[in-house]
Protein backbone atom coordinates (compact mmCIF):
# COMPACT_ATOMS: atom_id res chain seq x y z
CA UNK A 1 15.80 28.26 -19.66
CA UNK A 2 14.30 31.42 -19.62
CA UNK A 3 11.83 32.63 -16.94
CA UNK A 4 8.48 31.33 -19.40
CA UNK A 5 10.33 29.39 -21.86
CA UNK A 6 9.11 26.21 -20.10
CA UNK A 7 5.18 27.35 -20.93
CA UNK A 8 6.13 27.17 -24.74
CA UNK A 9 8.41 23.83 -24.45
CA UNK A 10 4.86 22.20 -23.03
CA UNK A 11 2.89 23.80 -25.42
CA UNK A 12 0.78 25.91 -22.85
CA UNK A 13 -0.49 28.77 -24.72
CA UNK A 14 -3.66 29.54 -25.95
CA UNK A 15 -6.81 27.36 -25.34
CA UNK A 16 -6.04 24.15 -24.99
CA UNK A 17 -8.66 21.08 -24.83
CA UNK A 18 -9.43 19.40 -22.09
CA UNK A 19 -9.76 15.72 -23.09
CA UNK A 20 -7.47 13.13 -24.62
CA UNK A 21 -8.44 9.43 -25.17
CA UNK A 22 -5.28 9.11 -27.79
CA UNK A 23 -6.12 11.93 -29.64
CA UNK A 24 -7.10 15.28 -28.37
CA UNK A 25 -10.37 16.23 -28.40
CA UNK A 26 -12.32 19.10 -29.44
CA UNK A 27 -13.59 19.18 -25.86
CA UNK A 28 -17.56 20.76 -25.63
CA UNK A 29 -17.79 22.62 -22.25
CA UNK A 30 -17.06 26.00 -20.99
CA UNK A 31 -13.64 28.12 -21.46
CA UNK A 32 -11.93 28.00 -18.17
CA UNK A 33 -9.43 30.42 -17.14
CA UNK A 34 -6.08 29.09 -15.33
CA UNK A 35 -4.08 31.71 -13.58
CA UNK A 36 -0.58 31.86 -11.24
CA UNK A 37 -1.52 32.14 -8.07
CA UNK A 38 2.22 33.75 -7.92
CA UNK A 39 0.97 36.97 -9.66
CA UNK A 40 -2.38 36.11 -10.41
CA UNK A 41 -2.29 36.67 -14.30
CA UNK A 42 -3.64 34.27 -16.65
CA UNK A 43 -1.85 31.15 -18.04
CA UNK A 44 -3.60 29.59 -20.40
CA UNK A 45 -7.44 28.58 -20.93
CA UNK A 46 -9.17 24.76 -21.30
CA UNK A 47 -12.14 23.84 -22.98
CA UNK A 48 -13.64 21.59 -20.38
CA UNK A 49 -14.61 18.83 -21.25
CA UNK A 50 -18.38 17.47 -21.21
CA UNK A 51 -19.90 14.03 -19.99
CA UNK A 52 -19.90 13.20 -23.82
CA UNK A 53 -16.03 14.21 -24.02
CA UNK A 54 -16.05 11.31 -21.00
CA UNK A 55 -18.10 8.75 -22.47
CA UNK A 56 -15.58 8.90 -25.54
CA UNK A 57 -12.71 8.91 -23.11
CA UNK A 58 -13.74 6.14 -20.39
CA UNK A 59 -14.69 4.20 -24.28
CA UNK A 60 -11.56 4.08 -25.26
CA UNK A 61 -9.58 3.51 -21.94
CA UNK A 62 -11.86 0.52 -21.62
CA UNK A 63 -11.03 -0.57 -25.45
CA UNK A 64 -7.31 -0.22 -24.27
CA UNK A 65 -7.66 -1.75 -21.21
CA UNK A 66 -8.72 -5.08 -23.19
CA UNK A 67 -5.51 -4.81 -25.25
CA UNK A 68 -3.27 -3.92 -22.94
CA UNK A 69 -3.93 -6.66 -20.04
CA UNK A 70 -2.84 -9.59 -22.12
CA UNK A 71 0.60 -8.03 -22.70
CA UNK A 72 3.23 -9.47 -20.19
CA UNK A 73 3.75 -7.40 -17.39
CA UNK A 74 7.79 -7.11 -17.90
CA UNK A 75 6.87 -5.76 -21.75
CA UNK A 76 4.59 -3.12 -19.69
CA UNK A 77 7.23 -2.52 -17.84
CA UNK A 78 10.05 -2.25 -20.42
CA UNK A 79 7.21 1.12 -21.73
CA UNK A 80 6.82 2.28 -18.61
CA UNK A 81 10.79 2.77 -18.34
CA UNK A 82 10.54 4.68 -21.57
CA UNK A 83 7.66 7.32 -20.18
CA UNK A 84 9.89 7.72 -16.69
CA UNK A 85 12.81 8.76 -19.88
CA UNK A 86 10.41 10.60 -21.07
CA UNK A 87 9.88 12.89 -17.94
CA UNK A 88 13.76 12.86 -17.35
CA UNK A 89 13.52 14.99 -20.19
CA UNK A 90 11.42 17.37 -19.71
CA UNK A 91 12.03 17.26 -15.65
CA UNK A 92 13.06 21.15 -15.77
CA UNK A 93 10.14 22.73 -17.74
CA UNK A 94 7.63 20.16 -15.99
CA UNK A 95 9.08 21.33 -11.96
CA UNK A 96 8.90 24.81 -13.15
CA UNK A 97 4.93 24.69 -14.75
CA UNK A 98 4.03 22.92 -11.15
CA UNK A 99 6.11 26.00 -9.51
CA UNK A 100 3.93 28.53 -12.05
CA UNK A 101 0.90 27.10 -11.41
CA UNK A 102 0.53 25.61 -8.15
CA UNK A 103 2.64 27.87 -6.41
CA UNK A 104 4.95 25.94 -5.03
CA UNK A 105 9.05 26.88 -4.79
CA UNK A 106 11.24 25.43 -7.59
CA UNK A 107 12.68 23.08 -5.61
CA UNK A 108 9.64 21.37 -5.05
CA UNK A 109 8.43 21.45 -8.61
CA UNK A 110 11.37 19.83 -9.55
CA UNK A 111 11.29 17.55 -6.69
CA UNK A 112 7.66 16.61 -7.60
CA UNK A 113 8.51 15.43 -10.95
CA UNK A 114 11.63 13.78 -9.44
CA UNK A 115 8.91 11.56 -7.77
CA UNK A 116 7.15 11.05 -11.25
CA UNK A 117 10.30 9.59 -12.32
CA UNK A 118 11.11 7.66 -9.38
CA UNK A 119 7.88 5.71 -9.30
CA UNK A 120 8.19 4.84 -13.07
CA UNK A 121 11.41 3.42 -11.59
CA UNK A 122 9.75 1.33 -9.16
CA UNK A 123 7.39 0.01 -11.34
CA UNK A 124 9.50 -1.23 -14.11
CA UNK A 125 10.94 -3.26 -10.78
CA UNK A 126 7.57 -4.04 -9.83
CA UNK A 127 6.40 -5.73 -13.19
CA UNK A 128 8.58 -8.54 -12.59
CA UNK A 129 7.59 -9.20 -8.85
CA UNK A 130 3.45 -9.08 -9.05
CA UNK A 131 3.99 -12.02 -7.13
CA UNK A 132 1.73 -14.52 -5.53
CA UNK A 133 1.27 -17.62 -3.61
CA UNK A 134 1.58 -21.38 -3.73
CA UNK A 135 -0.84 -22.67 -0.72
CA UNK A 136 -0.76 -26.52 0.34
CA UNK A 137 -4.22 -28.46 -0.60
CA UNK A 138 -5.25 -30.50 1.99
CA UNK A 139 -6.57 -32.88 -0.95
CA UNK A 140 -4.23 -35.38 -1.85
CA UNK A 141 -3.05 -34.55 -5.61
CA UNK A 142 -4.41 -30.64 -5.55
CA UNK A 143 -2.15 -27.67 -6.08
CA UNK A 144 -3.63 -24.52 -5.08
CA UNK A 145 -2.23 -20.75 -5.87
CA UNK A 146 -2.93 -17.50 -5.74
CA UNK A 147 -2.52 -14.83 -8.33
CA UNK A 148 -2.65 -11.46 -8.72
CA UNK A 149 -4.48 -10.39 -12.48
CA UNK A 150 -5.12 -6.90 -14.04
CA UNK A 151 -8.46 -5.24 -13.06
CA UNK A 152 -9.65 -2.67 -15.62
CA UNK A 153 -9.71 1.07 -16.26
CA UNK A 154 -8.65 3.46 -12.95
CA UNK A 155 -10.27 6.33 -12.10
CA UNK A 156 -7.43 9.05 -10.61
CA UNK A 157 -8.94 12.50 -9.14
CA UNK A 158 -6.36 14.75 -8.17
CA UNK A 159 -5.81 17.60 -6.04
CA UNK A 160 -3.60 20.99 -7.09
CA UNK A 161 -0.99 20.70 -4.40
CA UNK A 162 0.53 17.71 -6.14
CA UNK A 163 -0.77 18.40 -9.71
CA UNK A 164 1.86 15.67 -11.32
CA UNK A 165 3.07 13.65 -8.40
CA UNK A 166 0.32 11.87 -7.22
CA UNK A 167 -1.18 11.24 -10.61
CA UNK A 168 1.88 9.18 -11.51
CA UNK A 169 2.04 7.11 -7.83
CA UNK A 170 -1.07 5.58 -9.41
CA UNK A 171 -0.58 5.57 -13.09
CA UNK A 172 2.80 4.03 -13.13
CA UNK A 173 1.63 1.38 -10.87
CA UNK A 174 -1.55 0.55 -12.78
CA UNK A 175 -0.03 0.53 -15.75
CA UNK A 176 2.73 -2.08 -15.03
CA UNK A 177 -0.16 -3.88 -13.29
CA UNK A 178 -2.40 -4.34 -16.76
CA UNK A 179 -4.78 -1.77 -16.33
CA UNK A 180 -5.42 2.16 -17.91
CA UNK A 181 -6.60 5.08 -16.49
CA UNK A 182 -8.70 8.19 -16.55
CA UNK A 183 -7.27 11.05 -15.06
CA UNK A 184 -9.69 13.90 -13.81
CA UNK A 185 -6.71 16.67 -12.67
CA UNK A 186 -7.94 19.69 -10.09
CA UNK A 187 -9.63 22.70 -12.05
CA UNK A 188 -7.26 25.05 -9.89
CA UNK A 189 -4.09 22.77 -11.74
CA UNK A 190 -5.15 21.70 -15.45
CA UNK A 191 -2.57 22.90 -17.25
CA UNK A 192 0.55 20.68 -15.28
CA UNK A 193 -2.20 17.35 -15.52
CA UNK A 194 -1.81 18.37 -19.98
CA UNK A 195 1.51 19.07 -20.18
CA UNK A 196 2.75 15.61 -18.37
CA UNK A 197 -0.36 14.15 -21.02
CA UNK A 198 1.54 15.41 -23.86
CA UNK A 199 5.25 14.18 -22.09
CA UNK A 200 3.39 10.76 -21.35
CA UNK A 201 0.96 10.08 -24.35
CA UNK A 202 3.68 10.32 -27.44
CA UNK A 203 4.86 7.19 -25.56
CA UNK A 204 2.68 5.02 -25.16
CA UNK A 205 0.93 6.16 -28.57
CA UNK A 206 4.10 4.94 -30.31
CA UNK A 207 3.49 1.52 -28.69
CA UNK A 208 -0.74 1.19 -30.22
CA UNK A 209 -2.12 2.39 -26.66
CA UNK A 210 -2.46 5.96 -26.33
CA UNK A 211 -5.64 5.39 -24.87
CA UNK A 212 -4.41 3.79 -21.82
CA UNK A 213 -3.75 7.51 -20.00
CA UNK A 214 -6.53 9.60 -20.89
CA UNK A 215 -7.66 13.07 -19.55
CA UNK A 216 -10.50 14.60 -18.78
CA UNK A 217 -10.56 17.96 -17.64
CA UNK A 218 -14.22 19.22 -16.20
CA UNK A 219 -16.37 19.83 -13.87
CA UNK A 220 -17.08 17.81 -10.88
CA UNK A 221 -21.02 17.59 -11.35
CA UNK A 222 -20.29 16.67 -14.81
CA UNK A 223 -16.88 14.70 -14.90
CA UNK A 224 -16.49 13.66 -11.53
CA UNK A 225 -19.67 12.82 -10.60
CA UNK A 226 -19.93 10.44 -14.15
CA UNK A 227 -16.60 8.75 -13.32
CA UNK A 228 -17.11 7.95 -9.99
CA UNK A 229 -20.50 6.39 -10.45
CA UNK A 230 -18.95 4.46 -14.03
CA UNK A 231 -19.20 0.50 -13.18
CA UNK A 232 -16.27 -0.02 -15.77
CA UNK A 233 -13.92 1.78 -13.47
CA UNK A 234 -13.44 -0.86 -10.68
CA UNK A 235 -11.31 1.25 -9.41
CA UNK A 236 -11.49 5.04 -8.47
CA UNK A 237 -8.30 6.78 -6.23
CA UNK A 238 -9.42 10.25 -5.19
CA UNK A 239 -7.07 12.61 -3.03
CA UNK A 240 -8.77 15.58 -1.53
CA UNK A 241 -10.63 16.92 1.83
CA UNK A 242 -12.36 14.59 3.98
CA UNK A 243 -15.63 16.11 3.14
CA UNK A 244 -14.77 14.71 -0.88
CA UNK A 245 -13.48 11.51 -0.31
CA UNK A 246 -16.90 10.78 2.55
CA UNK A 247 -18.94 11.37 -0.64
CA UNK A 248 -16.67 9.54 -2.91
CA UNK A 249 -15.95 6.53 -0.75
CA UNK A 250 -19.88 5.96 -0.91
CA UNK A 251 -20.99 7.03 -3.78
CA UNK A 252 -18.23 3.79 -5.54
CA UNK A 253 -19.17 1.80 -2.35
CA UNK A 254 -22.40 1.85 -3.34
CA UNK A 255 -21.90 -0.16 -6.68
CA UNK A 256 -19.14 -2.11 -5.03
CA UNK A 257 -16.18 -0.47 -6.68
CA UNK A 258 -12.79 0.05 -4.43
CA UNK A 259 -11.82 3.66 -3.21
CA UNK A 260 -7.86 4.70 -2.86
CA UNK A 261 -8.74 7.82 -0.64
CA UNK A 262 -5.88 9.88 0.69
CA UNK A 263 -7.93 12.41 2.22
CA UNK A 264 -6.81 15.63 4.80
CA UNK A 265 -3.91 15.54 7.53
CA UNK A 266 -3.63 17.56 11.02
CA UNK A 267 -0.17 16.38 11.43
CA UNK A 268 1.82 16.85 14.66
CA UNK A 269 5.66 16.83 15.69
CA UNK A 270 5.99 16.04 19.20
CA UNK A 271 9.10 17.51 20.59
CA UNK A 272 10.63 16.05 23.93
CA UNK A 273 13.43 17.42 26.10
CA UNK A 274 15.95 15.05 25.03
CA UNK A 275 15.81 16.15 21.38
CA UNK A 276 18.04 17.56 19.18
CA UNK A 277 16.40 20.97 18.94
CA UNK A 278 18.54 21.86 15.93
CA UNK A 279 17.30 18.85 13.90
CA UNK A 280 14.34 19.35 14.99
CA UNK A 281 13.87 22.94 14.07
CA UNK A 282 14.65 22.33 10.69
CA UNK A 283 12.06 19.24 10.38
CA UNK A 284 9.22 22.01 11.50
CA UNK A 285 9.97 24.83 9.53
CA UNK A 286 9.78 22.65 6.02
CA UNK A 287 7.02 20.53 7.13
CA UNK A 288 4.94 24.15 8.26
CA UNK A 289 6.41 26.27 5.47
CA UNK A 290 6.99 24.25 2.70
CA UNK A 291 4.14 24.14 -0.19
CA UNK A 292 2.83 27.02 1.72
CA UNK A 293 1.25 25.10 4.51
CA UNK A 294 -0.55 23.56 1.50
CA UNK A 295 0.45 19.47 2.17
CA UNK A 296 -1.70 16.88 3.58
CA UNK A 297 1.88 16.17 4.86
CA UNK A 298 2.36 19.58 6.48
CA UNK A 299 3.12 20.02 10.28
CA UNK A 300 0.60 21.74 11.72
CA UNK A 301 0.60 21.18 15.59
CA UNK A 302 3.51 21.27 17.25
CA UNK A 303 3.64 19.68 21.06
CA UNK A 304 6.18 20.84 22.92
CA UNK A 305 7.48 19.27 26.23
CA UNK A 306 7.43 22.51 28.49
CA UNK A 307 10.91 22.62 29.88
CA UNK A 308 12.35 22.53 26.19
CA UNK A 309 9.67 25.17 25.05
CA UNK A 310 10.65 28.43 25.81
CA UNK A 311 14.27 27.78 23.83
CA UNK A 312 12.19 26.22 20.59
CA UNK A 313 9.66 29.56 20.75
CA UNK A 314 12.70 31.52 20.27
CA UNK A 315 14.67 29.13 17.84
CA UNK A 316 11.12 29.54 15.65
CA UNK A 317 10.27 33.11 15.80
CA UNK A 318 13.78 34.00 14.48
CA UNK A 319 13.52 31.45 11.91
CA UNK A 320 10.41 32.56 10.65
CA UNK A 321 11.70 36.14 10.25
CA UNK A 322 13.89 35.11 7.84
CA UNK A 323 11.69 32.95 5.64
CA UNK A 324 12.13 34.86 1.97
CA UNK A 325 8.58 34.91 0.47
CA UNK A 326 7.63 35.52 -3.53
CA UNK A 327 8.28 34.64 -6.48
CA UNK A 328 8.24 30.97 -6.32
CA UNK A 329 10.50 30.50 -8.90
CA UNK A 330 13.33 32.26 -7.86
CA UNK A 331 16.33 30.30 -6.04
CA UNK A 332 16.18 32.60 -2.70
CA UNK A 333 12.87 31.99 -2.14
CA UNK A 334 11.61 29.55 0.47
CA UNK A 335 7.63 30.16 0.40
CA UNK A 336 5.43 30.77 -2.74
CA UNK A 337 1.85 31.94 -2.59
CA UNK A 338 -1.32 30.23 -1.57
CA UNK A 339 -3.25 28.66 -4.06
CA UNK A 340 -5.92 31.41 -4.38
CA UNK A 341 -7.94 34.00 -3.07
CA UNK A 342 -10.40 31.84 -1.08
CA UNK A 343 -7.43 29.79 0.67
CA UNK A 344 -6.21 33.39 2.01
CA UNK A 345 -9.46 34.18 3.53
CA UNK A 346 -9.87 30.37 4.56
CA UNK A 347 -6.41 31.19 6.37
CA UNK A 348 -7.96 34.61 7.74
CA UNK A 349 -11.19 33.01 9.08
CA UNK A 350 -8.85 30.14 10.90
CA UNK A 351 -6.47 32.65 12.49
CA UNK A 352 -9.47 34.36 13.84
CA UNK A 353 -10.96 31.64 15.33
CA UNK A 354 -7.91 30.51 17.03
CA UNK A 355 -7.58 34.16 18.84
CA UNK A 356 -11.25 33.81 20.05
CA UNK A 357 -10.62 30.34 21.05
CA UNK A 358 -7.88 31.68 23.24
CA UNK A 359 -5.07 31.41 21.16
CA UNK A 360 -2.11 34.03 20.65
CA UNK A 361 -0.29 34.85 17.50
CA UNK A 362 3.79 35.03 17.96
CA UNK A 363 4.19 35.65 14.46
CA UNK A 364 2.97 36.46 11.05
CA UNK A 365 -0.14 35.60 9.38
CA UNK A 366 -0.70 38.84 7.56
CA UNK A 367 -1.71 39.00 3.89
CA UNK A 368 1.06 40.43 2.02
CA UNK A 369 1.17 42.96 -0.64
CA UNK A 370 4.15 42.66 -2.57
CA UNK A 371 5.25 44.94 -5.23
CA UNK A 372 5.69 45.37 -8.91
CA UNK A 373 4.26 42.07 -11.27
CA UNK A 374 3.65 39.91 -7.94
CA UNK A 375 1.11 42.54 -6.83
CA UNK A 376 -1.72 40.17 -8.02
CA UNK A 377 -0.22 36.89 -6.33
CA UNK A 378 -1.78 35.56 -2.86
CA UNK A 379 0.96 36.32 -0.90
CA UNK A 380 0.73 35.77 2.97
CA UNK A 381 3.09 35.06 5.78
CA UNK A 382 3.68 32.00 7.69
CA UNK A 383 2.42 31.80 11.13
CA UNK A 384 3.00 30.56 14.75
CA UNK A 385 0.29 30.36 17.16
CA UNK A 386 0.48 29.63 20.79
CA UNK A 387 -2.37 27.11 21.51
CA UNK A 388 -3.66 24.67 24.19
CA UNK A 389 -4.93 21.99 23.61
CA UNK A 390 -8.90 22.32 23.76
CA UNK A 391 -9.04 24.79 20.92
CA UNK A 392 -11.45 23.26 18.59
CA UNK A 393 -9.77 25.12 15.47
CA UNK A 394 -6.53 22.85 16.49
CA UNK A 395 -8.64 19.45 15.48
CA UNK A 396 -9.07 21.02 11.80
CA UNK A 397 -7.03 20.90 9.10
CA UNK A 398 -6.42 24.49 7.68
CA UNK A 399 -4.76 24.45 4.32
CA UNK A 400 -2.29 27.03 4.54
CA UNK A 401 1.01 27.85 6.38
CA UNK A 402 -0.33 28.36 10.12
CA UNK A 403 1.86 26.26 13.38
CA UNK A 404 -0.08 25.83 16.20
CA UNK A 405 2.14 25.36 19.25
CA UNK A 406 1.40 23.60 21.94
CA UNK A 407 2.69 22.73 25.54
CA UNK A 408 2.92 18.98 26.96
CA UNK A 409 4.53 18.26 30.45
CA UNK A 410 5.51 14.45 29.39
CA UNK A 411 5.09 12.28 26.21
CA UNK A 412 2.00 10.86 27.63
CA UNK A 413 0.09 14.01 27.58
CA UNK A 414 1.64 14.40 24.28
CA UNK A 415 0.29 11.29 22.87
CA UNK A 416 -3.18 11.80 24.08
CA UNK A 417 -3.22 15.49 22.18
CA UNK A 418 -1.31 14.19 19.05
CA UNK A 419 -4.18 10.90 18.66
CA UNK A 420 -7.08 13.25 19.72
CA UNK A 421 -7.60 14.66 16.32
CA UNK A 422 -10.00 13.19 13.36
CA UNK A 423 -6.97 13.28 11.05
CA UNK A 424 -4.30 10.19 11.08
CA UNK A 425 -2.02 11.04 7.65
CA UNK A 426 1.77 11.49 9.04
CA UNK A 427 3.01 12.33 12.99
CA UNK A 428 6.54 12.19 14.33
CA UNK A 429 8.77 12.64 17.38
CA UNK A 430 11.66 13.99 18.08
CA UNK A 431 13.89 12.42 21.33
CA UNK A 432 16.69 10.28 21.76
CA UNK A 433 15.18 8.46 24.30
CA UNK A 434 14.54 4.44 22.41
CA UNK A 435 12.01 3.06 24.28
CA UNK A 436 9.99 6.27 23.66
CA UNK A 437 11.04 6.07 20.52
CA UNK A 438 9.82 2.59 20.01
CA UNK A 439 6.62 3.01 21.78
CA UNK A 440 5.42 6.01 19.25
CA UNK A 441 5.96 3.30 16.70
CA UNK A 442 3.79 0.70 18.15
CA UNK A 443 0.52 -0.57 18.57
CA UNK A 444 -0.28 1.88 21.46
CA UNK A 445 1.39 4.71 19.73
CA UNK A 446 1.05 7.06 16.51
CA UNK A 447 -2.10 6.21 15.04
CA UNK A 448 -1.15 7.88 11.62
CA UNK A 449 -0.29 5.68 9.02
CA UNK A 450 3.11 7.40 8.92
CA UNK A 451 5.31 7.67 11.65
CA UNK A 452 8.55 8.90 11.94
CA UNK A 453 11.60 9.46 14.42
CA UNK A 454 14.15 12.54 14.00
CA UNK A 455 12.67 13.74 11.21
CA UNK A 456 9.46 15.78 9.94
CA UNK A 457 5.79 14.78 8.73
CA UNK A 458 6.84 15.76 5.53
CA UNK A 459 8.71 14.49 2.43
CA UNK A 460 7.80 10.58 2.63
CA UNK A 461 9.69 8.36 0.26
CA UNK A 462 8.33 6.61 -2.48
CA UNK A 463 9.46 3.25 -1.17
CA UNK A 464 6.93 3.09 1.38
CA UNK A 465 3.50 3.05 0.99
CA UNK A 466 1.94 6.25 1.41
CA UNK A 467 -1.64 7.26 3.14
CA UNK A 468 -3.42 7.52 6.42
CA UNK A 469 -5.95 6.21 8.68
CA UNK A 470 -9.37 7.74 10.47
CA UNK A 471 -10.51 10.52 8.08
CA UNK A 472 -7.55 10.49 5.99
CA UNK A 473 -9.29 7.37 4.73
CA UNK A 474 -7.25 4.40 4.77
CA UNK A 475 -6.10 4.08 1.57
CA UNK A 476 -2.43 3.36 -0.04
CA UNK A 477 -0.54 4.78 -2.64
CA UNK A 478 3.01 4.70 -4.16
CA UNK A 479 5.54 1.95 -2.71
CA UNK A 480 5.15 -1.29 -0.61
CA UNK A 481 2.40 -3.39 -1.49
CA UNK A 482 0.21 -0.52 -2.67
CA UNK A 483 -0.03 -2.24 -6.14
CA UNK A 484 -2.70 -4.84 -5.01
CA UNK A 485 -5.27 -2.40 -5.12
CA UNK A 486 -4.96 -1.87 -8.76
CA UNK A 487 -5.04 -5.88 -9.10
CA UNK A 488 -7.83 -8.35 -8.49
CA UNK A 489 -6.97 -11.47 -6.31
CA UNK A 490 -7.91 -15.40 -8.12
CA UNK A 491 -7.39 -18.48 -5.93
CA UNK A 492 -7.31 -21.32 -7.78
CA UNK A 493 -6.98 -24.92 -7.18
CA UNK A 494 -5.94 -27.68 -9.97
CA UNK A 495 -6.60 -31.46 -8.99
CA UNK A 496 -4.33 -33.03 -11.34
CA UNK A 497 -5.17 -36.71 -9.52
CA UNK A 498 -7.88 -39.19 -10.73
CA UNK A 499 -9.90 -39.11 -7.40
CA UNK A 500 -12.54 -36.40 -6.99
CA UNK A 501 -12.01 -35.52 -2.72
CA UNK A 502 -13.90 -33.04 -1.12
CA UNK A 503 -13.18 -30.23 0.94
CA UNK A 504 -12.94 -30.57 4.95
CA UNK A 505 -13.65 -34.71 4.26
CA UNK A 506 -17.00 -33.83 3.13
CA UNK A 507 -18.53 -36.93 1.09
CA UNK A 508 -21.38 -36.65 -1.10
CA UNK A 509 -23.17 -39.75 -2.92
């Protein structure tokens, strides 16, 4: 495949509408201009969609919701197996539109639709274990159970660091689990959210339900702020800063919907003087570097037990002078661009703040200039940053590649730094100690809701179910027992006796 063969494979050329509900739309709103952040030259354009292009969409996912639920949940599965064929597919040109237009290195593209296909895999799994409970009666003659039943259209507002990934943790899951969705993709990362459409929708079209995954591509006072206040979506799963999912999580509290919200991440690798240093420098530098610092996954404080530090400073500076940056979809290259312009002067105004905070900078952090057609790209380097701990700018989560580093004299001065923070997405610790090991895992350890030993914050499996706690938000996605969410609980009790007892020996009349 060619270098922009993949654009014409997904059909991404021209303007291209921003809403399908089984069809595609002639979508109402304004043209919107998507561009690489790798060289900054336009893509494509969308025709956003309006809050009529919604109505007609959130219509018709509601129309196939009603259809769909009644269909046994192994047939749902059996089509869900056929849309995770369908991304097998077109795996290469999907990894490299995510490289092309979030930035991201090749590898990761690929790896992101990798997870596409992996969920789908779980799911199919999944549609034959939506199990629930028997419960004994404590009426003579009753049966009583618990089951788990489909719940209705699901709202799914993504972010552009994951532009396919995290759409299909949710979808795949929903859809085994009776229920459709509406899918309102990042503005900065349209074009990867209508090119897995088109993958997806040929699908599940061929089956009568095209309408079960429909898009809608707009503007959040116009799209987003419609879906999440939309009483037929019981449901809404938004990923984003905390600032979005506060607003969010009460704007569907308020009509008692559910929120998913996988919200921002200051993650921290805690690195004691037992620990292999080689491991562990190759943990850092992915979870710091990879995606461009841009991960709620990615490592961004780094506490270092002091006798250990001075031989990990070194181990780091060297490595980062070899990171290759550019083109992100070249093989030699390691880090891609930032997103845009205003997440290299968000990365400016942090590194600023850290020096008058009292901070140093060991390495990098310039914006880069780099010739010929990635002259127009947002190109910066990665960064190290000696810290302490009362730096205020160390409690915030700065989307981009910056590592502040940070000396500890024992793991308990470690874990009151690492828990200090708002944040509680992923954490881990490196030491072959196993009762400190075992600690950081329990109740009066890590209070992310990941947590990991010998190996970075990022990169989590989709196994496990994946999210945070404190301002990340609480919610689950992905593996586990994440599917409840998109389910609604019934307990039910059948009294198949001739007697009519009551509850806790209560008699009436």
């Amino acid at each position: 495949m060619s270098t922009m063969d993949f654009l014409n494979e997904l059909g991404i050329q021209g303007c291209l509408p921003g809403a399908y509900c089984g069809t595609w739309l002639e979508t109402g709103g304004e043209v919107h201009s998507v561009h690489s952040p790798a060289t900054g030259e336009e893509i494509a354009q969308v025709r956003l969609a309006t809050r009529d292009d919604y109505e007609r969409c959130a219509a018709a996912a509601q129309e196939a919701f009603l259809r769909w639920r009644s269909l046994p949940a192994p047939q749902r599965g059996e089509i869900v197996r056929k849309i995770g064929l369908a991304l097998r597919e077109k795996k290469e040109a999907l990894g490299r539109m995510v490289t092309w237009e979030a930035g991201k290195i090749l590898e990761e593209g690929r790896g992101e639709v990798q997870e596409a296909i992996d969920i789908a895999d779980f799911a199919v799994g999944l549609s034959r274990q939506l199990y629930g409970l028997t419960i004994k009666s404590e009426r003579p003659q009753h049966h009583m159970r618990e089951t788990w039943h489909p719940i209705g259209p699901v709202g799914v507002i993504t972010a552009f660091n994951f532009p396919a990934a995290v759409w299909a943790w949710n979808a795949m899951l929903a859809l085994v689990c009776g229920d459709s969705l509406i899918w309102k993709p990042s503005l900065k990362a349209p074009l990867t959210a209508i090119a897995m459409t088109r993958v997806v929708a040929p699908v599940l079209e061929a089956e009568g339900f095209g309408a079960l995954a429909t898009l809608v591509i707009g503007p959040d006072q116009d799209v987003g702020e419609t879906m999440i206040r939309d009483r037929r979506l019981p449901v809404i799963s938004a990923t984003g800063s905390c600032r979005m999912g506060r607003y969010v999580g009460k704007v569907v509290a308020e009509r008692l919907g559910r929120s998913i919200l996988e919200l921002g991440g200051n993650n921290a690798v805690i690195v004691l003087e037992d620990a292999d240093l080689d491991m562990a420098l190759r943990a850092i530098l992915f979870g710091a570097v990879g995606t461009t610092g841009q991960r709620c996954t990615s490592t961004r404080r780094l506490l270092v037990q002091k006798s250990v530090l001075p031989e990990l400073k070194e181990r780091l500076l060297k490595a980062y002078a070899s990171v290759p940056v550019g083109n992100p979809l070249e093989a030699s290259t390691l880090m891609g661009p930032l997103i845009d312009e205003d997440a290299v002067q968000q990365m400016q105004a942090a590194l600023q703040k850290a020096t008058e905070q009292g901070g140093e900078i060991l390495f990098g952090g310039k914006v880069l200039d780099l010739p010929g057609p990635l002259a127009g790209g947002h190109y910066v380097e990665p960064c190290l940053v000696a810290a302490h701990k009362d730096m205020e700018i160390v409690k915030e989560e700065t989307f981009a590649p910056i590592l502040y580093i940070i000396p500890v004299e024992d793991y308990a001065e470690a874990m009151e730094i690492h828990n200090s923070v708002p944040q509680g997405l992923s954490s881990a610790l490196f030491t072959k100690d196993l009762r400190l090991a075992e600690t950081f895992l329990s109740e009066t350890g890590s209070d992310c809701g990941i947590a990991n030993i010998n190996l970075g914050t990022s990169g989590a499996e989709i196994g496990g179910a994946f999210g945070g706690e404190k301002d990340t938000g609480g919610g689950r996605e992905s593996g586990s027992d994440a599917w409840k969410a998109y389910m609604r609980r019934q307990t039910s009790t059948v009294n198949y006796g001739t007697e009519l007892p009551l509850a806790q020996g209560i008699h009436f009349g």
